[in-house]
PDB file of N, CA and C in Angstrom:
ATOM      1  N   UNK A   1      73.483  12.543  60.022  1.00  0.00           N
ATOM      2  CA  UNK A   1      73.606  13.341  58.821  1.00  0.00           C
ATOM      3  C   UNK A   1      74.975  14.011  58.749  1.00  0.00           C
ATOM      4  N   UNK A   2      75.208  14.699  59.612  1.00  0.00           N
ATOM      5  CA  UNK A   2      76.475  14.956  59.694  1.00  0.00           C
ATOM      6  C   UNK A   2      78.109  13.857  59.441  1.00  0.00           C
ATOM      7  N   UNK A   3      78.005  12.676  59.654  1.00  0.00           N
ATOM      8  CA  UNK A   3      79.157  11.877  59.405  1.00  0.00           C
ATOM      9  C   UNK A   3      78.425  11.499  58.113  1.00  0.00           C
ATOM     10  N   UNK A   4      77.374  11.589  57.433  1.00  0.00           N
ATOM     11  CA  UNK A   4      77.435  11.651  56.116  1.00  0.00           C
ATOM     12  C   UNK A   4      78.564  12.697  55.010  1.00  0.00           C
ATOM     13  N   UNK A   5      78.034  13.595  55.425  1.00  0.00           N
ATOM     14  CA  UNK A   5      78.907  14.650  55.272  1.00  0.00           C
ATOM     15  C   UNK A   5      80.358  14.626  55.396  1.00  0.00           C
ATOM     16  N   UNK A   6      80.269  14.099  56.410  1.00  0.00           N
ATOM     17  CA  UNK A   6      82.103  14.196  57.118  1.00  0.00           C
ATOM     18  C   UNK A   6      82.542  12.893  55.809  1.00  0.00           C
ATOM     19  N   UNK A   7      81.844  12.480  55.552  1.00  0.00           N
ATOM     20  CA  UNK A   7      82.324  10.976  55.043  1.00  0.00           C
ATOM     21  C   UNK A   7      82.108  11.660  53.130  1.00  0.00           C
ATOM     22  N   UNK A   8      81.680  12.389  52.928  1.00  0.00           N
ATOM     23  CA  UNK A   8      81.793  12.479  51.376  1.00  0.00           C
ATOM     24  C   UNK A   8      82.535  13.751  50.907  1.00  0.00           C
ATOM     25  N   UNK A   9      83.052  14.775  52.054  1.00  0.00           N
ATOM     26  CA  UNK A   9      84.004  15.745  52.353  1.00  0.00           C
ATOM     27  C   UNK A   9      85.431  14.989  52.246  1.00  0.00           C
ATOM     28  N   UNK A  10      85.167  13.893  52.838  1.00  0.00           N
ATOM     29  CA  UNK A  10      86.491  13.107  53.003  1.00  0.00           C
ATOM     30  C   UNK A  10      87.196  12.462  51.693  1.00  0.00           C
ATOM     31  N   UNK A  11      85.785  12.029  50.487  1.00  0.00           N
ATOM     32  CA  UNK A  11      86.256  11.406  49.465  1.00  0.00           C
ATOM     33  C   UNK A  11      86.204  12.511  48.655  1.00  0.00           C
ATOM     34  N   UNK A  12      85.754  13.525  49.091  1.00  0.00           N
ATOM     35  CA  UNK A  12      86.077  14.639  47.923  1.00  0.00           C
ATOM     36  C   UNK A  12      87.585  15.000  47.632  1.00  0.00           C
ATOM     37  N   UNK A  13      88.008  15.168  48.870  1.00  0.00           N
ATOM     38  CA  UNK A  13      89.239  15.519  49.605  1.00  0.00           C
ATOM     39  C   UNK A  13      90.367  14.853  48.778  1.00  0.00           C
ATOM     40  N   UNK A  14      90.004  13.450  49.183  1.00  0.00           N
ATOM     41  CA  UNK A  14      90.644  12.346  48.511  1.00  0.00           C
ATOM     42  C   UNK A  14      90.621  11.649  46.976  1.00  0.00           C
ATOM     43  N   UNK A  15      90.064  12.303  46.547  1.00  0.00           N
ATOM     44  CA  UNK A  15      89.826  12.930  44.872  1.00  0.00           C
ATOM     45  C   UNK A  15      90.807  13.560  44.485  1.00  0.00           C
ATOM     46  N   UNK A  16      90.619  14.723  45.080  1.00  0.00           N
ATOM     47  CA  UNK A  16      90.935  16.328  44.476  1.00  0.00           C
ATOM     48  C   UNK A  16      92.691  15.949  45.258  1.00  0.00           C
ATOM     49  N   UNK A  17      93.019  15.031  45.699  1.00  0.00           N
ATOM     50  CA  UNK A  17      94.386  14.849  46.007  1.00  0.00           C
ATOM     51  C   UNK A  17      94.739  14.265  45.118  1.00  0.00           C
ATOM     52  N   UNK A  18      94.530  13.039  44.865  1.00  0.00           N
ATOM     53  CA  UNK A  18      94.847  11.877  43.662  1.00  0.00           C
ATOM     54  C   UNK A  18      94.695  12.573  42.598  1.00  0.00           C
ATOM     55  N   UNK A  19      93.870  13.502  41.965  1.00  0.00           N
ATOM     56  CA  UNK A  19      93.776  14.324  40.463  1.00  0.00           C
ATOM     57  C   UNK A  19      95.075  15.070  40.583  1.00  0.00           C
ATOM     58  N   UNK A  20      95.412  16.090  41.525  1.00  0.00           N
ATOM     59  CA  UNK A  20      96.536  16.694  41.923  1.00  0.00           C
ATOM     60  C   UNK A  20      97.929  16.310  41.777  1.00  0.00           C
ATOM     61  N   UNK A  21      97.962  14.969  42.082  1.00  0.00           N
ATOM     62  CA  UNK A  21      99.245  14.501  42.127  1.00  0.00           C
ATOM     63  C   UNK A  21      99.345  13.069  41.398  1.00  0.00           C
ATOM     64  N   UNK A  22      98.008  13.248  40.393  1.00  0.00           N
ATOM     65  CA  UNK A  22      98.552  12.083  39.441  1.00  0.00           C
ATOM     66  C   UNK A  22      99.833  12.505  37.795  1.00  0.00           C
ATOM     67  N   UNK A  23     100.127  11.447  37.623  1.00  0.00           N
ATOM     68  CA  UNK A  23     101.824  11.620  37.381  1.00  0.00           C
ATOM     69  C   UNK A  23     101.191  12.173  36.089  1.00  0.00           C
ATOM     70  N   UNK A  24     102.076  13.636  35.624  1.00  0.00           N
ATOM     71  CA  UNK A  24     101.927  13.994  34.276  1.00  0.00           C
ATOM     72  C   UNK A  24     102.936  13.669  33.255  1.00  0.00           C
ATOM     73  N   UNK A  25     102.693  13.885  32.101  1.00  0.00           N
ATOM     74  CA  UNK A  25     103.405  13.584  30.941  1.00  0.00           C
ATOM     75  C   UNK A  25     104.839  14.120  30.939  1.00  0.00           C
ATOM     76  N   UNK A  26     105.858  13.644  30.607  1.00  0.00           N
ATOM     77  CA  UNK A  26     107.274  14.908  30.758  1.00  0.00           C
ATOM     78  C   UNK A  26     107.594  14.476  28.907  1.00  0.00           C
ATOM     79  N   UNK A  27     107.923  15.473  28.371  1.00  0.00           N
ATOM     80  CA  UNK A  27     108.549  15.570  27.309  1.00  0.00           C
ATOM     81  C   UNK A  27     109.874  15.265  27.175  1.00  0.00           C
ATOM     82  N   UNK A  28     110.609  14.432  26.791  1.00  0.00           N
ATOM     83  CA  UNK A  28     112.169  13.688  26.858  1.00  0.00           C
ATOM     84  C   UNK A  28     112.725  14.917  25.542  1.00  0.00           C
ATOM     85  N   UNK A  29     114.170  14.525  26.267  1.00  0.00           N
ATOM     86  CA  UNK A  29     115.058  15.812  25.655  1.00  0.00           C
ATOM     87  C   UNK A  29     115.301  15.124  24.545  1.00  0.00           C
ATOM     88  N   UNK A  30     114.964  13.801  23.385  1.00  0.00           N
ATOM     89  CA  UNK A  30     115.186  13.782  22.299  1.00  0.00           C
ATOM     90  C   UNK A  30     114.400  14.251  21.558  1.00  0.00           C
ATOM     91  N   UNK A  31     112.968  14.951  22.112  1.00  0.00           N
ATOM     92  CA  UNK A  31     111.713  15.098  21.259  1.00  0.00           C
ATOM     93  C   UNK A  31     112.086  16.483  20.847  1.00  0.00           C
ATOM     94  N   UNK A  32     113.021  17.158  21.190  1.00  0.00           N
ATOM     95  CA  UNK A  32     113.143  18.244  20.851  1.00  0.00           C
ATOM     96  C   UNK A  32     114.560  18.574  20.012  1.00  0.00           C
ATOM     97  N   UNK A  33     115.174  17.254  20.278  1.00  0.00           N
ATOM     98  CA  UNK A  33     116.481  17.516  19.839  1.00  0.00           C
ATOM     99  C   UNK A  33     116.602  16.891  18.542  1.00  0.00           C
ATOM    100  N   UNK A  34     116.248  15.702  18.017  1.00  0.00           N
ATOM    101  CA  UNK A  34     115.881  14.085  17.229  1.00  0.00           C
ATOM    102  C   UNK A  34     115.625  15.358  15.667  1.00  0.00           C
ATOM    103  N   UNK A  35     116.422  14.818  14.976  1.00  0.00           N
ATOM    104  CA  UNK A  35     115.859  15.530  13.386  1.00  0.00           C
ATOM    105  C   UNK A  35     114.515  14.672  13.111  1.00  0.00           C
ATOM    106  N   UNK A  36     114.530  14.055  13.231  1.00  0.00           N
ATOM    107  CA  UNK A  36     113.199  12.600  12.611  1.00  0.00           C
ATOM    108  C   UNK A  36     112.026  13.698  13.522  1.00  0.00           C
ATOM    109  N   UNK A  37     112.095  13.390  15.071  1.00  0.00           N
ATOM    110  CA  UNK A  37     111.038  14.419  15.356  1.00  0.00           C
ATOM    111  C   UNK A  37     110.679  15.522  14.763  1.00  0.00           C
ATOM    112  N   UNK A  38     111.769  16.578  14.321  1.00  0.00           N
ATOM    113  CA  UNK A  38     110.889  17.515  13.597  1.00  0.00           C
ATOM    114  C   UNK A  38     110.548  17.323  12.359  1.00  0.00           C
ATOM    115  N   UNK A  39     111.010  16.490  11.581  1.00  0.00           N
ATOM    116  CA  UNK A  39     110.108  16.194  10.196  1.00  0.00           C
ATOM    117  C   UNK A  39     108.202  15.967  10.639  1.00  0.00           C
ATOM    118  N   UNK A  40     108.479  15.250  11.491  1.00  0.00           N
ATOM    119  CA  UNK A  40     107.344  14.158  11.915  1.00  0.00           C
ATOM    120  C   UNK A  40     106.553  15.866  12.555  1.00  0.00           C
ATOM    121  N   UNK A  41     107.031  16.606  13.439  1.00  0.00           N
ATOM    122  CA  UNK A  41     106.500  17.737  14.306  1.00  0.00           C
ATOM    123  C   UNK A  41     105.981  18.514  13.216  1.00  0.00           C
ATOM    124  N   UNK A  42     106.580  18.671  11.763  1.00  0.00           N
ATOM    125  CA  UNK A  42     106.347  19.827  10.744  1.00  0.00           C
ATOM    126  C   UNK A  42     104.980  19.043   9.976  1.00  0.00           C
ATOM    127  N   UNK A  43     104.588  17.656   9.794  1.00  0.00           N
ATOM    128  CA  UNK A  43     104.204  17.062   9.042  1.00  0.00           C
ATOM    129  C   UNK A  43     102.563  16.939  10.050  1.00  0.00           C
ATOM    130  N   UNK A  44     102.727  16.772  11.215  1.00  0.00           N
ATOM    131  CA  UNK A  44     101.211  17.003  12.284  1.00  0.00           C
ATOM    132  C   UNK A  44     101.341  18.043  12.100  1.00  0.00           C
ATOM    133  N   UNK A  45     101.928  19.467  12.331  1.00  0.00           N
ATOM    134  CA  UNK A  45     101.196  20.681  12.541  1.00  0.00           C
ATOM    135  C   UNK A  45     100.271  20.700  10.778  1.00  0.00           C
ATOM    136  N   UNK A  46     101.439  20.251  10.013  1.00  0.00           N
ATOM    137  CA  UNK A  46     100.388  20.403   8.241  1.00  0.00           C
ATOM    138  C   UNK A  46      99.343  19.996   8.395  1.00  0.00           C
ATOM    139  N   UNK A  47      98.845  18.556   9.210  1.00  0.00           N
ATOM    140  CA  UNK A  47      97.415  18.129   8.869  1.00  0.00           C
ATOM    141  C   UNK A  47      96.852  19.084  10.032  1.00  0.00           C
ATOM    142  N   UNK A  48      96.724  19.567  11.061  1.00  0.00           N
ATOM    143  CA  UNK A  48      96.115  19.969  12.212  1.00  0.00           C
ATOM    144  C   UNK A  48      95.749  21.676  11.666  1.00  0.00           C
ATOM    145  N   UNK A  49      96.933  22.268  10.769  1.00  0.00           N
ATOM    146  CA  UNK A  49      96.629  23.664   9.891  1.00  0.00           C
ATOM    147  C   UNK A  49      96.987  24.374  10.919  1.00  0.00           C
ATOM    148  N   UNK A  50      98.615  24.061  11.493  1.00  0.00           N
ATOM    149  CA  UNK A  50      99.263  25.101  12.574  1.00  0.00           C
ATOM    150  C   UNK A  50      98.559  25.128  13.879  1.00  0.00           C
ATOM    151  N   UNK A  51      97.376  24.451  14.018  1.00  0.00           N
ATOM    152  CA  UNK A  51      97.129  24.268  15.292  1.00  0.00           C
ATOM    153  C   UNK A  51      97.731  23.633  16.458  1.00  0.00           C
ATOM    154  N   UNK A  52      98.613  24.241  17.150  1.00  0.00           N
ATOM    155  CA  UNK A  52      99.408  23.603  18.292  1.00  0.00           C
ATOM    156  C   UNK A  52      98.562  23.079  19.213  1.00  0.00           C
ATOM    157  N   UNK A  53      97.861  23.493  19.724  1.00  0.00           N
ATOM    158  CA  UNK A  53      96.860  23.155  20.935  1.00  0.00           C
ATOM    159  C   UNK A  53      96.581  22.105  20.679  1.00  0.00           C
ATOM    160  N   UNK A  54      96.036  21.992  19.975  1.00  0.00           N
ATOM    161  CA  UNK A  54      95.329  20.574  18.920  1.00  0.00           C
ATOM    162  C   UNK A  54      96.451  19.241  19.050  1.00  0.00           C
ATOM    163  N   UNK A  55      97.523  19.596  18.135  1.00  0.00           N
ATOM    164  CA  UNK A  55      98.685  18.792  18.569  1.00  0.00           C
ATOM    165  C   UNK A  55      99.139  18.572  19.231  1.00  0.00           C
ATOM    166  N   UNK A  56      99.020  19.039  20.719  1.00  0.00           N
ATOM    167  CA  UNK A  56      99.590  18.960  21.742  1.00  0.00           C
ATOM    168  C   UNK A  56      98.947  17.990  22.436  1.00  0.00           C
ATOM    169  N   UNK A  57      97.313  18.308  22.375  1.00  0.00           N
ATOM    170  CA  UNK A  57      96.325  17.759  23.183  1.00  0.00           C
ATOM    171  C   UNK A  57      96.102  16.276  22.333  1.00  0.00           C
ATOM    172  N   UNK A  58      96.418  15.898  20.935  1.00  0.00           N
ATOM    173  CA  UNK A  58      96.232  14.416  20.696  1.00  0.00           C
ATOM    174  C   UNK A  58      97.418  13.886  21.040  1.00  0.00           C
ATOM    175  N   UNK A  59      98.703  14.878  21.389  1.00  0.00           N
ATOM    176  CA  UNK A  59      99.627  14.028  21.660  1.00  0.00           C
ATOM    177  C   UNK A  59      99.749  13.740  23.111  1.00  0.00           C
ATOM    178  N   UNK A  60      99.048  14.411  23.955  1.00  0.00           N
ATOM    179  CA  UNK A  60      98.968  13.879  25.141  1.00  0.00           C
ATOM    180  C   UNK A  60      98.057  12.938  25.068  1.00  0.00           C
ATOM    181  N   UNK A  61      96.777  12.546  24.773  1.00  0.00           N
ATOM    182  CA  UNK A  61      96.029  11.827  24.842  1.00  0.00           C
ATOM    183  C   UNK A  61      96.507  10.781  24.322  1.00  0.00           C
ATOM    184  N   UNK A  62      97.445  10.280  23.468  1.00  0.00           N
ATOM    185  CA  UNK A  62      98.287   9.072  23.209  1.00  0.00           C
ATOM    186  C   UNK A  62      98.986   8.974  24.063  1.00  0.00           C
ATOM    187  N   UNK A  63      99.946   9.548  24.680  1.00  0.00           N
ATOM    188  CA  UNK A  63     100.572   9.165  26.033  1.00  0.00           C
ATOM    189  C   UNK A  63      99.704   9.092  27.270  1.00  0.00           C
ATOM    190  N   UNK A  64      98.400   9.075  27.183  1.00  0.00           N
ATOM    191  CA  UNK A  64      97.703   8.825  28.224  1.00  0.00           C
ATOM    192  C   UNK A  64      97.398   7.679  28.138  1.00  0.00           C
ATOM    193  N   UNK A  65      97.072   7.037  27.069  1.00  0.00           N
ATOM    194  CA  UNK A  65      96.580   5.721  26.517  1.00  0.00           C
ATOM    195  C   UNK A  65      97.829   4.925  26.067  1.00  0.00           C
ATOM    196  N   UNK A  66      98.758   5.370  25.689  1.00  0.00           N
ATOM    197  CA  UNK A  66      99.930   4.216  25.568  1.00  0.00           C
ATOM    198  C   UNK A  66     101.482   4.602  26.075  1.00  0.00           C
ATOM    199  N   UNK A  67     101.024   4.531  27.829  1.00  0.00           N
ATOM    200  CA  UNK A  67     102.633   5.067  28.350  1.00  0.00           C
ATOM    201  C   UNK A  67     103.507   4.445  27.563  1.00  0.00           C
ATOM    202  N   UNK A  68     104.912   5.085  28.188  1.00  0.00           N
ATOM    203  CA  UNK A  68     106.255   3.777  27.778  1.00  0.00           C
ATOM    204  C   UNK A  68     106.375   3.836  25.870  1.00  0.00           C
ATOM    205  N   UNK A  69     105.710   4.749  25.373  1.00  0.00           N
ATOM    206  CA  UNK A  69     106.470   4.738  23.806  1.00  0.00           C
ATOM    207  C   UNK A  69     107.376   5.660  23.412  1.00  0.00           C
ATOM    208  N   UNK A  70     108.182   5.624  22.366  1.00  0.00           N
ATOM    209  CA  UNK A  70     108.822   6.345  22.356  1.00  0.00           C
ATOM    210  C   UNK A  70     108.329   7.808  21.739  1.00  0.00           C
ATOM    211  N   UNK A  71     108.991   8.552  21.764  1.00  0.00           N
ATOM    212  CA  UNK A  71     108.066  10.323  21.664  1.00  0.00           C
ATOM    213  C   UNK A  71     107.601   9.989  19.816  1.00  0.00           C
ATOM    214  N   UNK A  72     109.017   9.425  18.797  1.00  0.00           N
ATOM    215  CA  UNK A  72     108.691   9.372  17.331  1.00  0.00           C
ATOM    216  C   UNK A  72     107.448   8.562  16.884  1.00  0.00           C
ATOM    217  N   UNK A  73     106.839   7.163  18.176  1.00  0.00           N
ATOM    218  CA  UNK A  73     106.199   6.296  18.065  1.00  0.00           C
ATOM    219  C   UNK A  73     104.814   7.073  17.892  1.00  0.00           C
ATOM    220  N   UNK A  74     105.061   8.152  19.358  1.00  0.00           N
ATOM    221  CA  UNK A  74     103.651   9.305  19.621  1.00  0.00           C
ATOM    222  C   UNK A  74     103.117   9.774  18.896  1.00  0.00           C
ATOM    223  N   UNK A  75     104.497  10.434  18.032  1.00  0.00           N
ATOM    224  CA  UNK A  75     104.340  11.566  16.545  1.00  0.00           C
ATOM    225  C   UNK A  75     103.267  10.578  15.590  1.00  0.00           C
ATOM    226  N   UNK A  76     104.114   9.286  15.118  1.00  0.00           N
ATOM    227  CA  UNK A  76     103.849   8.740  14.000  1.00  0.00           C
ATOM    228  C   UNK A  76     102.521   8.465  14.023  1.00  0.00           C
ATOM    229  N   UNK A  77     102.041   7.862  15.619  1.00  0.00           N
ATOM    230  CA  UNK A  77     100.568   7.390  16.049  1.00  0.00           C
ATOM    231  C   UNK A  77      99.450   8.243  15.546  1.00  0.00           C
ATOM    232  N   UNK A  78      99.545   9.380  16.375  1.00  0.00           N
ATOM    233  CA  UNK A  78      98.887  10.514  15.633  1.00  0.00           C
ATOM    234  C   UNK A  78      98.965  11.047  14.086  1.00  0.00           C
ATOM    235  N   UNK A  79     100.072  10.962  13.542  1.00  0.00           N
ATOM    236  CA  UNK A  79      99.746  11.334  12.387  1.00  0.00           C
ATOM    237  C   UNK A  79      98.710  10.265  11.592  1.00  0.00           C
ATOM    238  N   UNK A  80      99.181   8.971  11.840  1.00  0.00           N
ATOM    239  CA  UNK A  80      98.544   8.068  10.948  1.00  0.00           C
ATOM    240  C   UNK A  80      96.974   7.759  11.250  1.00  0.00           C
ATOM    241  N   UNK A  81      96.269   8.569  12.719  1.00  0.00           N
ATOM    242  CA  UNK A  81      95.140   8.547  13.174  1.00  0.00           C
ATOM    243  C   UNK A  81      94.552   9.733  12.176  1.00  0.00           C
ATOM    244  N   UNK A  82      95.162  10.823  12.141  1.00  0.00           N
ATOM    245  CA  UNK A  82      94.820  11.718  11.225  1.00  0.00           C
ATOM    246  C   UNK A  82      94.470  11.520  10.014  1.00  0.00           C
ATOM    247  N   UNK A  83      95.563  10.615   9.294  1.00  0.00           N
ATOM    248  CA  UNK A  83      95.217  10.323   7.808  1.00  0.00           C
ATOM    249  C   UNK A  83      94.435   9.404   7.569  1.00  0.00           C
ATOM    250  N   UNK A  84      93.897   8.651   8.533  1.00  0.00           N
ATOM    251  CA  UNK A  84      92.889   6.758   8.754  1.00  0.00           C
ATOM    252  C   UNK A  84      92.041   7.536   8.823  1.00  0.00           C
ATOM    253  N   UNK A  85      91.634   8.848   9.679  1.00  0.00           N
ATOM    254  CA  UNK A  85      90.060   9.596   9.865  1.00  0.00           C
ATOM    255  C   UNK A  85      90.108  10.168   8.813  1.00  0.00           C
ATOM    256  N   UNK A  86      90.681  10.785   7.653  1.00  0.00           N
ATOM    257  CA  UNK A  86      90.080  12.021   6.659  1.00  0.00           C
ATOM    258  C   UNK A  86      90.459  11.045   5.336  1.00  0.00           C
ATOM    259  N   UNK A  87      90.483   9.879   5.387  1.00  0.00           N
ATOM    260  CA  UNK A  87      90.422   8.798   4.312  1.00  0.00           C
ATOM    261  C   UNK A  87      89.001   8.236   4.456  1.00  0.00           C
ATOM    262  N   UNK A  88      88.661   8.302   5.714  1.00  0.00           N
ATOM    263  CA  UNK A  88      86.979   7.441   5.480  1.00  0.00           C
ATOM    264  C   UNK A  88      85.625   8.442   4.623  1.00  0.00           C
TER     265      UNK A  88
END
C-alpha cells in the first residue's frame, strides 16, 4: 500500500511540474506597437463591451489552439468568432 502511494505522489509531483513549466504565451513587441493592431484591439474590446479579461482570455485561448500566428491573425480570429456567434 504504501509504494502505491509512493507511486501516485510521484505522478502528482510530475504533473504539478509539467503544468508549472509548460511554455506560456509571450506577447511580441509588434502587438503593441503595429497601428493595424490597435484598430483591430479598439474593434474586440467594442464587441466584448470593454471587457478586457474577456479579451484577453479568447485571445489566449487562440494562441493555445493555433501557435505560430501572427498577433493581427489572433486579433482578426477572434473578432470574426465574435461576429459568426451573434449572427446565428
Amino acid at each position: 500500500m504504501i509504494n502505491v502511494f509512493r507511486y501516485v505522489r510521484c505522478e502528482w509531483q510530475v504533473f504539478i511540474y509539467k503544468w508549472n513549466n509548460r511554455p506560456q504565451g509571450r506577447v511580441s513587441h509588434s502587438y503593441r506597437t503595429d497601428p493595424q493592431n490597435r484598430y483591430l484591439q479598439k474593434d474586440l474590446l467594442i464587441l466584448v463591451k470593454g471587457d478586457v479579461a474577456t479579451a484577453k482570455r479568447l485571445l489566449a485561448q487562440q494562441r493555445r489552439r493555433h501557435p505560430g500566428k501572427t498577433d493581427n491573425w489572433y486579433l482578426e480570429k477572434v473578432i470574426w468568432d465574435l461576429e459568426r456567434d451573434r449572427r446565428r
